[in-house]
Protein backbone atom coordinates (compact mmCIF):
# COMPACT_ATOMS: atom_id res chain seq x y z
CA UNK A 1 -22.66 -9.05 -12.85
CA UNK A 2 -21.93 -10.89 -9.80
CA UNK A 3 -19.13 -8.70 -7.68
CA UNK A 4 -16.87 -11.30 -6.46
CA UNK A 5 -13.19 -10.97 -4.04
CA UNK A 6 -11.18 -11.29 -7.13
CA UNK A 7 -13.01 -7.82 -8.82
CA UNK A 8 -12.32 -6.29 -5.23
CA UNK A 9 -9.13 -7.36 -5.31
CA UNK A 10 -8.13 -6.05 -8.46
CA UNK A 11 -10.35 -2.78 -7.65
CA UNK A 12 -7.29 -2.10 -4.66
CA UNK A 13 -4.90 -3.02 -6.51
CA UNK A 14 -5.22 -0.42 -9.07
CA UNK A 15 -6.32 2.52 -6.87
CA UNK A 16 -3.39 1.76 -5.02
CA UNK A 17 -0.84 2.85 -8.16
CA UNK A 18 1.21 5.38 -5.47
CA UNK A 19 1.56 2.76 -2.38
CA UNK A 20 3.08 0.48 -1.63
CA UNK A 21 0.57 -2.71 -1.26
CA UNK A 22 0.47 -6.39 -0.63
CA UNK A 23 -2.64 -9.47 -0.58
CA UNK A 24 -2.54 -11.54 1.56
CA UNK A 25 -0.44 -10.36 4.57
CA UNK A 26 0.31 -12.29 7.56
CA UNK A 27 0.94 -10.85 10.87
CA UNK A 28 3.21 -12.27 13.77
CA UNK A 29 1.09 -12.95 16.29
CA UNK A 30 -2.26 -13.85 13.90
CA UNK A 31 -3.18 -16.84 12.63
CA UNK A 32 -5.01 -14.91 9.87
CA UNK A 33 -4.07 -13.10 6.81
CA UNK A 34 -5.63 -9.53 5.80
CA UNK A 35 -6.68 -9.68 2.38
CA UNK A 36 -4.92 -6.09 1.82
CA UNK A 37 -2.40 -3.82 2.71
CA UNK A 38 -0.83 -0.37 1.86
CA UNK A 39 1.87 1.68 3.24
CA UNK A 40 1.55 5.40 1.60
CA UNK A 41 5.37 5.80 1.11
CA UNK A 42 5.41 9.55 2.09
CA UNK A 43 6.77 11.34 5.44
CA UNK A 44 3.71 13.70 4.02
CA UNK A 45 0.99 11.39 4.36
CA UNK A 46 2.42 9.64 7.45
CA UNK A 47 3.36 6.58 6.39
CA UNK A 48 0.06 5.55 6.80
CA UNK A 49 -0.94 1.99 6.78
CA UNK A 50 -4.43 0.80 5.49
CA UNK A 51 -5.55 -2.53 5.86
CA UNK A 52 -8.59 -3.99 3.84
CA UNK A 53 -10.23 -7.02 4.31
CA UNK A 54 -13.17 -8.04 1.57
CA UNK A 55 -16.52 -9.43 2.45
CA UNK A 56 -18.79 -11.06 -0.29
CA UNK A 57 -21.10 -12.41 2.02
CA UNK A 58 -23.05 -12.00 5.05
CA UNK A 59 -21.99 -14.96 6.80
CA UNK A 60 -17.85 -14.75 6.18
CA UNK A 61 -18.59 -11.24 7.96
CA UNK A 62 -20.35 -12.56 10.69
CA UNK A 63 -17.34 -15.06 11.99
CA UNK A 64 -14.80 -12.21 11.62
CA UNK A 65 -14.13 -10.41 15.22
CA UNK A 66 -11.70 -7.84 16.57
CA UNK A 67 -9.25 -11.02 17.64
CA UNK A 68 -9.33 -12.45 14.46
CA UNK A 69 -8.29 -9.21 12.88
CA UNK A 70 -5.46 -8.20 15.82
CA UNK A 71 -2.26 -8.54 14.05
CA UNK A 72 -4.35 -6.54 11.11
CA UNK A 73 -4.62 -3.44 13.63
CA UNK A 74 -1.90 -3.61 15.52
CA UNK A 75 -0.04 -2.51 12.53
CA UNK A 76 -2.39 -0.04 10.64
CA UNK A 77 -3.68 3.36 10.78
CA UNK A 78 -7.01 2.28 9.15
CA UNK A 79 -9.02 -0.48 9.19
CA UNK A 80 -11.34 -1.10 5.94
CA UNK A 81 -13.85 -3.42 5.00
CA UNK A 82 -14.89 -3.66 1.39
CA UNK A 83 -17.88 -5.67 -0.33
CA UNK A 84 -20.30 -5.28 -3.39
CA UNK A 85 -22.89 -2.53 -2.61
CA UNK A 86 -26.14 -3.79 0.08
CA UNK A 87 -24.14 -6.55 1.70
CA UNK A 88 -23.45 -4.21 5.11
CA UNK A 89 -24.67 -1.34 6.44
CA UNK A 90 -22.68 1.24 8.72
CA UNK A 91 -24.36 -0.01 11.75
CA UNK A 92 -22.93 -3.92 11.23
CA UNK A 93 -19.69 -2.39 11.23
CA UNK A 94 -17.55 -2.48 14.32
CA UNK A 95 -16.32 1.25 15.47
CA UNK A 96 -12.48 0.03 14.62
CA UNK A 97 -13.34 0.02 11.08
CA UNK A 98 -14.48 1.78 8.04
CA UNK A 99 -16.77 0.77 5.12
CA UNK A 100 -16.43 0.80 1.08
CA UNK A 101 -17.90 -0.80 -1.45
CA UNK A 102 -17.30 -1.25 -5.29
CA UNK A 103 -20.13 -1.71 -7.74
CA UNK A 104 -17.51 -3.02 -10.77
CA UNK A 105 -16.77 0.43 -11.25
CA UNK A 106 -16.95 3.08 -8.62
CA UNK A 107 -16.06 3.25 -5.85
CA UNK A 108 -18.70 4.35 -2.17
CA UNK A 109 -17.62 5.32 1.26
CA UNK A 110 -20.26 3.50 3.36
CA UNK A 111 -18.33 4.50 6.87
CA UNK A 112 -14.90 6.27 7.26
CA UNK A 113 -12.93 4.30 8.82
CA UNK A 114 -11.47 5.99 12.20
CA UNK A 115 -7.61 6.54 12.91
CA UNK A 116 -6.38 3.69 14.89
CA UNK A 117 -3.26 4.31 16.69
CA UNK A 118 -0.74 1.47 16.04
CA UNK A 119 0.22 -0.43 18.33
CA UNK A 120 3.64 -1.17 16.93
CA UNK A 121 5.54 0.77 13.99
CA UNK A 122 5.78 -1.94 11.05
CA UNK A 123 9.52 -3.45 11.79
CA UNK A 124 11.64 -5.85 9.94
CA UNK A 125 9.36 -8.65 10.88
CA UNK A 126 6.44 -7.44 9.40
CA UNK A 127 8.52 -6.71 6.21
CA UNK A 128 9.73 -9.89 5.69
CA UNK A 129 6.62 -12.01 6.77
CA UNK A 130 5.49 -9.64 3.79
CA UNK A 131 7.96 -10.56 1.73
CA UNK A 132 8.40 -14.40 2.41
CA UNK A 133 4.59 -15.03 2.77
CA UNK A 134 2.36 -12.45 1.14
CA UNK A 135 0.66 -14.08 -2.43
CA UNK A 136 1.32 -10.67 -4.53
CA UNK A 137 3.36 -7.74 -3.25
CA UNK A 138 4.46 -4.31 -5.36
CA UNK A 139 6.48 -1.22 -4.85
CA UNK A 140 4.93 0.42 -7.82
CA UNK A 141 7.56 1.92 -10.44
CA UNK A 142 5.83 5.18 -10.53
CA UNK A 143 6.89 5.90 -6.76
CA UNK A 144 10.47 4.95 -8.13
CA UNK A 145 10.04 6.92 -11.75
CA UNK A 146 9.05 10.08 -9.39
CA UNK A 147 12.81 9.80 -6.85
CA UNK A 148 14.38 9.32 -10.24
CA UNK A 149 13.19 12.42 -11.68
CA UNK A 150 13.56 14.52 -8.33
CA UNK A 151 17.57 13.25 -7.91
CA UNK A 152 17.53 14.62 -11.69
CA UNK A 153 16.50 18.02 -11.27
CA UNK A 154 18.57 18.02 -7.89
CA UNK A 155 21.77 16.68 -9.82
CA UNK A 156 20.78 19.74 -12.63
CA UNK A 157 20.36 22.39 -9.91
CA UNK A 158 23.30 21.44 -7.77
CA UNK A 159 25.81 20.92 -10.65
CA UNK A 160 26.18 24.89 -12.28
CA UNK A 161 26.03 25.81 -15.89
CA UNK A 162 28.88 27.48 -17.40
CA UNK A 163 28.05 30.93 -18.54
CA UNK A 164 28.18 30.22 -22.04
CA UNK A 165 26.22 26.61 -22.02
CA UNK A 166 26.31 23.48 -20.16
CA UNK A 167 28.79 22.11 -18.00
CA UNK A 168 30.25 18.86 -18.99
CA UNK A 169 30.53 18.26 -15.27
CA UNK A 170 26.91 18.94 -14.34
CA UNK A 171 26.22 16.25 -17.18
CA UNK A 172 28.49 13.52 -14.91
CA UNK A 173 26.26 14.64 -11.50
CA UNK A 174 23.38 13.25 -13.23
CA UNK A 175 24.58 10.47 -14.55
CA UNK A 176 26.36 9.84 -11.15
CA UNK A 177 22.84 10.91 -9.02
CA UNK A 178 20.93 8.49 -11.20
CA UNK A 179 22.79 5.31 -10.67
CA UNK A 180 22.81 6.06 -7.29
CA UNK A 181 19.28 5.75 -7.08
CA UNK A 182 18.95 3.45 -8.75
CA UNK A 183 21.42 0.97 -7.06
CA UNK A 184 19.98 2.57 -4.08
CA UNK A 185 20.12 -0.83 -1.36
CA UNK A 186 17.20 1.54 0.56
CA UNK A 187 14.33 0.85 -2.45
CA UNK A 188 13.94 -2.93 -2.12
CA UNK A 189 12.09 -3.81 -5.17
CA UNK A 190 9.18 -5.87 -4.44
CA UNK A 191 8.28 -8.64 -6.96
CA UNK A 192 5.22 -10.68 -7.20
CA UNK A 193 5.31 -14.50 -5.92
CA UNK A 194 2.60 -15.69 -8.82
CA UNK A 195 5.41 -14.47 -11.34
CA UNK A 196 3.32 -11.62 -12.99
């Protein structure tokens, strides 16, 4: 089987079930779109920002540069390229960037990629041009299942039992601490422009 951008494509999309992610991002100040982006939506895991840009052939790699890919690192942690296995090597990789490739079904670390330091903190601008312009983007429920569940035990712990059973008030807290996560203005939902 022939690995194409489209198997890539859907190979980031689902490892990328805890981020938040968008294809085809535009940048202010580019004139080019990165195929990929995440945003790991944890103070934990420093709201680090990956971008990925796919390569399925020798020549599409050759006319990328560090210029074309600017507005790509001015607002990432990481920079990744990803292909089908043999298409680069680690030495035709520039020392910005990192290396994977995926074989249909697993996935290889050709090159880490090294941590960039941004040069801007991803703003309003970036979000909408994400928003407005990007051809799929997701904040996947799972990240929003997880909040849910964590204002839930909160709600339980903060609310008291009685000493012979549950409160009746403790029951409100919840239902109280889960509507106001979930009308939470904070946790934009993200929906796809294709309509899926």
């Amino acid at each position: 089987m022939s690995i194409t951008a489209d198997h890539i494509l859907d190979a980031l999309v689902a490892a990328s079930t805890e981020k938040i992610w968008a294809t085809e991002v535009p940048f202010r100040g580019s004139t080019t779109r990165i195929d990929f982006w995440t945003l790991e939506p944890t103070k934990s895991a420093g709201f680090r920002a990956t971008s990925y840009e796919i390569k399925v052939s020798r020549q599409d790699f050759k006319r990328d540069s560090e210029e074309k890919q600017a507005g790509a690192l001015r607002h990432s942690d990481r920079f990744i390229y990803v292909t089908p296995p043999g298409l680069l090597t680690k030495l035709d990789v520039p020392s910005w960037a990192g290396l994977f490739e995926w074989d249909g079904s697993t996935w290889r670390v050709v090159k880490r990629p090294p941590r960039l330091e941004k040069a801007a903190e991803p703003g309003w601008g970036l979000l909408v041009d994400i928003l407005r312009n990007s051809g799929q983007c997701r904040r996947d429920i799972a990240i929003l299942t997880l909040r849910i569940q964590m204002a839930e035990r909160q709600a339980r712990q903060n609310s008291g039992y009685h000493a012979y059973g549950y409160s009746p008030l403790s029951r409100l807290n919840q239902r109280f601490a889960y509507r106001a996560l979930k009308d939470d203005r904070t946790l934009p939902t993200l929906k796809s422009r294709s309509g899926s």
